[in-house]
C-alpha atoms as a PDB file:
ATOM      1  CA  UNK A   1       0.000   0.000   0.000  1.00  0.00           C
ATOM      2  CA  UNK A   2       0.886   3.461  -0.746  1.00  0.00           C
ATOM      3  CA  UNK A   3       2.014   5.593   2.590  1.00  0.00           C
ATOM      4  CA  UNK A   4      -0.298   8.112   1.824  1.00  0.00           C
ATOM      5  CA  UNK A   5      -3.136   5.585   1.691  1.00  0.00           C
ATOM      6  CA  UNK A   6      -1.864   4.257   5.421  1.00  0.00           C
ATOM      7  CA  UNK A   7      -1.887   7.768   7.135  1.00  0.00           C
ATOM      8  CA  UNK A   8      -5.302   8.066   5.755  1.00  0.00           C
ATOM      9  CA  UNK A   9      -6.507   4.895   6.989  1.00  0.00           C
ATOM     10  CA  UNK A  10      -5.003   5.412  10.229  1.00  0.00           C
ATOM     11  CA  UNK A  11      -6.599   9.062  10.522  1.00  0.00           C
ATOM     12  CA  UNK A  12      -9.453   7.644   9.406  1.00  0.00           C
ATOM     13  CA  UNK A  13      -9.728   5.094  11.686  1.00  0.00           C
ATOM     14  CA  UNK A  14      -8.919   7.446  14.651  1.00  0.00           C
ATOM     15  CA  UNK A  15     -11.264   9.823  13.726  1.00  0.00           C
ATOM     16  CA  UNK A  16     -13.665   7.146  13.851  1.00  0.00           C
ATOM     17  CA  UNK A  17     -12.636   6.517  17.104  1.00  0.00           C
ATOM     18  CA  UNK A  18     -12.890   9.570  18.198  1.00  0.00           C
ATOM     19  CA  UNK A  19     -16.555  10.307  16.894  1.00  0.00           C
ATOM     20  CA  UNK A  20     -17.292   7.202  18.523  1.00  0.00           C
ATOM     21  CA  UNK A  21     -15.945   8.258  21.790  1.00  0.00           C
ATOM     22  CA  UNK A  22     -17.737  11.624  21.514  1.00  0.00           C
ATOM     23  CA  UNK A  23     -20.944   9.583  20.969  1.00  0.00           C
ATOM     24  CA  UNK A  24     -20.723   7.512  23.712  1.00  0.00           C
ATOM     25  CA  UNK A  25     -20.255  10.461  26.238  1.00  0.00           C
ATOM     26  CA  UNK A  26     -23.225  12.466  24.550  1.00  0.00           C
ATOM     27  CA  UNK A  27     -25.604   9.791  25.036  1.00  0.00           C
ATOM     28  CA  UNK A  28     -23.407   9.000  29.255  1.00  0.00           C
ATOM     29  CA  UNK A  29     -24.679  12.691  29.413  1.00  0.00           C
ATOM     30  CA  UNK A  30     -27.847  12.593  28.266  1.00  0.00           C
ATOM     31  CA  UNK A  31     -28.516   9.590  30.461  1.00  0.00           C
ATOM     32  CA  UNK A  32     -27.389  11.229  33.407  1.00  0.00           C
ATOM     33  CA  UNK A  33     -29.561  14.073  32.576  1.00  0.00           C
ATOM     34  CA  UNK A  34     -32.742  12.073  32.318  1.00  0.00           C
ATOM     35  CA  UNK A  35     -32.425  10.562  35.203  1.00  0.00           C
ATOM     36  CA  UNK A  36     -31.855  13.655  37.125  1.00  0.00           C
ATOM     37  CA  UNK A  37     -34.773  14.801  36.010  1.00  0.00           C
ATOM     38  CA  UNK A  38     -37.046  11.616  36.616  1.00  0.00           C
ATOM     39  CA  UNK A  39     -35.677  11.752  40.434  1.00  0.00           C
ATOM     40  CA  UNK A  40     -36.731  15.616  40.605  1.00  0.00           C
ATOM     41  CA  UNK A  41     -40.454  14.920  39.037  1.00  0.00           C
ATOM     42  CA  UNK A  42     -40.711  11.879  41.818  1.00  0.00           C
ATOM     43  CA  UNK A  43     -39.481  13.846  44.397  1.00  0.00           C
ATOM     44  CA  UNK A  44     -41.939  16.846  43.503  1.00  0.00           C
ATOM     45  CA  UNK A  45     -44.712  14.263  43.221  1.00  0.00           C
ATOM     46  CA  UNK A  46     -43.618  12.950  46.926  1.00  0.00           C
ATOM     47  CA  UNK A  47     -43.849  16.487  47.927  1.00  0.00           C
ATOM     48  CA  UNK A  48     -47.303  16.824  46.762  1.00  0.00           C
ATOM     49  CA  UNK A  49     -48.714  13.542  47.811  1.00  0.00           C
ATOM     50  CA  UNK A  50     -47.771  14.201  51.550  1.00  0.00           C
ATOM     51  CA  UNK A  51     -49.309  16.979  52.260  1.00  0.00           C
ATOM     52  CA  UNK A  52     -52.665  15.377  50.910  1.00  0.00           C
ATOM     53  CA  UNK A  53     -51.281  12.297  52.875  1.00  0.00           C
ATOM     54  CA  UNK A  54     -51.259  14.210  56.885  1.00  0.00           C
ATOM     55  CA  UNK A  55     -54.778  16.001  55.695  1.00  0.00           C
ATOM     56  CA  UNK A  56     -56.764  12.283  54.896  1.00  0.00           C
ATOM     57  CA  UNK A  57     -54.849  11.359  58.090  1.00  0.00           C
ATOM     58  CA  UNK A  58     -56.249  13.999  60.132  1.00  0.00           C
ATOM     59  CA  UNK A  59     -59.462  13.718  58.839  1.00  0.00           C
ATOM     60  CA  UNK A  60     -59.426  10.273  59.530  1.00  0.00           C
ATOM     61  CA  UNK A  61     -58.637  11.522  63.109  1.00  0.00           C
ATOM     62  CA  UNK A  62     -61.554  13.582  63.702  1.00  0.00           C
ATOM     63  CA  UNK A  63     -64.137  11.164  62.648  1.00  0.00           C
ATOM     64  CA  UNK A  64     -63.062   8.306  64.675  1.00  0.00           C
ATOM     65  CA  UNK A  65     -62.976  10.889  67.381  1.00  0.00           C
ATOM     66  CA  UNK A  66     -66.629  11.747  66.244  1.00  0.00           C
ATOM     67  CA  UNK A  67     -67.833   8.724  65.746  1.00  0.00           C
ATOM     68  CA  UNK A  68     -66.727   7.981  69.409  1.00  0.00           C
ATOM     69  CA  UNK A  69     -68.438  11.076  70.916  1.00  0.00           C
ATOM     70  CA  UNK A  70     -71.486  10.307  69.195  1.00  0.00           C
ATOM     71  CA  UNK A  71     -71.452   6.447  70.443  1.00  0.00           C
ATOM     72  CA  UNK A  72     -71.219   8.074  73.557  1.00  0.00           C
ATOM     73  CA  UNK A  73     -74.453  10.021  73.237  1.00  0.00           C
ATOM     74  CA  UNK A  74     -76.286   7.170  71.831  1.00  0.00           C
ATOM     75  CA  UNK A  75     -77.994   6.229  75.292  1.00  0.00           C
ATOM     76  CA  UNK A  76     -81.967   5.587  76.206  1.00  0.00           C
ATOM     77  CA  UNK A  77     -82.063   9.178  77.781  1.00  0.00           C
ATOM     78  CA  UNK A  78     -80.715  11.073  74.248  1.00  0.00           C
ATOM     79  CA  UNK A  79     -82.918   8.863  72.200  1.00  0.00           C
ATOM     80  CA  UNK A  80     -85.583   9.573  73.783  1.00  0.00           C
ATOM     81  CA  UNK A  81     -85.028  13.336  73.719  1.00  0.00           C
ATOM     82  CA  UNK A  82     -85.069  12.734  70.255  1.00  0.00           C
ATOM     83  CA  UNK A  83     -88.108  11.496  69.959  1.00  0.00           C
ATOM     84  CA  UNK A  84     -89.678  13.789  71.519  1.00  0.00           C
ATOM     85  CA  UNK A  85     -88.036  16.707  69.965  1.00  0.00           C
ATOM     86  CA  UNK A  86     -89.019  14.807  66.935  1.00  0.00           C
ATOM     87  CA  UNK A  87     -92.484  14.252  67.552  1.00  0.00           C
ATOM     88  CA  UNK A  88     -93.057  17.779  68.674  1.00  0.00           C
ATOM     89  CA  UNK A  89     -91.704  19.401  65.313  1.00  0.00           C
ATOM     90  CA  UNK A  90     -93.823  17.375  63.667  1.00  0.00           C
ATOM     91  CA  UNK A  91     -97.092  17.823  65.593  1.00  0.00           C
ATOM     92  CA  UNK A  92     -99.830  19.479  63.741  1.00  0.00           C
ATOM     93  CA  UNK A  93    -102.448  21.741  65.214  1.00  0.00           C
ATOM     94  CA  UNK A  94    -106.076  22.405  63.340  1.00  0.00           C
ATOM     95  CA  UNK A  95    -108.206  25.067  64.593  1.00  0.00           C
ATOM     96  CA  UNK A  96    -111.432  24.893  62.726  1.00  0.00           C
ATOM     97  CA  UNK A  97    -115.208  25.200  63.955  1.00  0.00           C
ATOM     98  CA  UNK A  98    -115.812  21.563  63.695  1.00  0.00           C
ATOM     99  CA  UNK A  99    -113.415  20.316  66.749  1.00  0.00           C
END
Protein backbone atom coordinates (compact mmCIF):
# COMPACT_ATOMS: atom_id res chain seq x y z
CA UNK A 1 0.00 0.00 0.00
CA UNK A 2 0.89 3.46 -0.75
CA UNK A 3 2.01 5.59 2.59
CA UNK A 4 -0.30 8.11 1.82
CA UNK A 5 -3.14 5.58 1.69
CA UNK A 6 -1.86 4.26 5.42
CA UNK A 7 -1.89 7.77 7.13
CA UNK A 8 -5.30 8.07 5.76
CA UNK A 9 -6.51 4.89 6.99
CA UNK A 10 -5.00 5.41 10.23
CA UNK A 11 -6.60 9.06 10.52
CA UNK A 12 -9.45 7.64 9.41
CA UNK A 13 -9.73 5.09 11.69
CA UNK A 14 -8.92 7.45 14.65
CA UNK A 15 -11.26 9.82 13.73
CA UNK A 16 -13.67 7.15 13.85
CA UNK A 17 -12.64 6.52 17.10
CA UNK A 18 -12.89 9.57 18.20
CA UNK A 19 -16.56 10.31 16.89
CA UNK A 20 -17.29 7.20 18.52
CA UNK A 21 -15.94 8.26 21.79
CA UNK A 22 -17.74 11.62 21.51
CA UNK A 23 -20.94 9.58 20.97
CA UNK A 24 -20.72 7.51 23.71
CA UNK A 25 -20.25 10.46 26.24
CA UNK A 26 -23.22 12.47 24.55
CA UNK A 27 -25.60 9.79 25.04
CA UNK A 28 -23.41 9.00 29.26
CA UNK A 29 -24.68 12.69 29.41
CA UNK A 30 -27.85 12.59 28.27
CA UNK A 31 -28.52 9.59 30.46
CA UNK A 32 -27.39 11.23 33.41
CA UNK A 33 -29.56 14.07 32.58
CA UNK A 34 -32.74 12.07 32.32
CA UNK A 35 -32.42 10.56 35.20
CA UNK A 36 -31.85 13.66 37.12
CA UNK A 37 -34.77 14.80 36.01
CA UNK A 38 -37.05 11.62 36.62
CA UNK A 39 -35.68 11.75 40.43
CA UNK A 40 -36.73 15.62 40.61
CA UNK A 41 -40.45 14.92 39.04
CA UNK A 42 -40.71 11.88 41.82
CA UNK A 43 -39.48 13.85 44.40
CA UNK A 44 -41.94 16.85 43.50
CA UNK A 45 -44.71 14.26 43.22
CA UNK A 46 -43.62 12.95 46.93
CA UNK A 47 -43.85 16.49 47.93
CA UNK A 48 -47.30 16.82 46.76
CA UNK A 49 -48.71 13.54 47.81
CA UNK A 50 -47.77 14.20 51.55
CA UNK A 51 -49.31 16.98 52.26
CA UNK A 52 -52.66 15.38 50.91
CA UNK A 53 -51.28 12.30 52.87
CA UNK A 54 -51.26 14.21 56.88
CA UNK A 55 -54.78 16.00 55.69
CA UNK A 56 -56.76 12.28 54.90
CA UNK A 57 -54.85 11.36 58.09
CA UNK A 58 -56.25 14.00 60.13
CA UNK A 59 -59.46 13.72 58.84
CA UNK A 60 -59.43 10.27 59.53
CA UNK A 61 -58.64 11.52 63.11
CA UNK A 62 -61.55 13.58 63.70
CA UNK A 63 -64.14 11.16 62.65
CA UNK A 64 -63.06 8.31 64.67
CA UNK A 65 -62.98 10.89 67.38
CA UNK A 66 -66.63 11.75 66.24
CA UNK A 67 -67.83 8.72 65.75
CA UNK A 68 -66.73 7.98 69.41
CA UNK A 69 -68.44 11.08 70.92
CA UNK A 70 -71.49 10.31 69.20
CA UNK A 71 -71.45 6.45 70.44
CA UNK A 72 -71.22 8.07 73.56
CA UNK A 73 -74.45 10.02 73.24
CA UNK A 74 -76.29 7.17 71.83
CA UNK A 75 -77.99 6.23 75.29
CA UNK A 76 -81.97 5.59 76.21
CA UNK A 77 -82.06 9.18 77.78
CA UNK A 78 -80.72 11.07 74.25
CA UNK A 79 -82.92 8.86 72.20
CA UNK A 80 -85.58 9.57 73.78
CA UNK A 81 -85.03 13.34 73.72
CA UNK A 82 -85.07 12.73 70.25
CA UNK A 83 -88.11 11.50 69.96
CA UNK A 84 -89.68 13.79 71.52
CA UNK A 85 -88.04 16.71 69.96
CA UNK A 86 -89.02 14.81 66.94
CA UNK A 87 -92.48 14.25 67.55
CA UNK A 88 -93.06 17.78 68.67
CA UNK A 89 -91.70 19.40 65.31
CA UNK A 90 -93.82 17.37 63.67
CA UNK A 91 -97.09 17.82 65.59
CA UNK A 92 -99.83 19.48 63.74
CA UNK A 93 -102.45 21.74 65.21
CA UNK A 94 -106.08 22.41 63.34
CA UNK A 95 -108.21 25.07 64.59
CA UNK A 96 -111.43 24.89 62.73
CA UNK A 97 -115.21 25.20 63.95
CA UNK A 98 -115.81 21.56 63.70
CA UNK A 99 -113.41 20.32 66.75
Amino acid sequence: MNKWRKKGLRYTSRLLETLKKIAISDAEKKSFVSKIIMEQKLTEKESARRPQQIDNEMNFSSLIKEAKANKLKLTPQYLELGFIEGATNNTKIYFDKRI
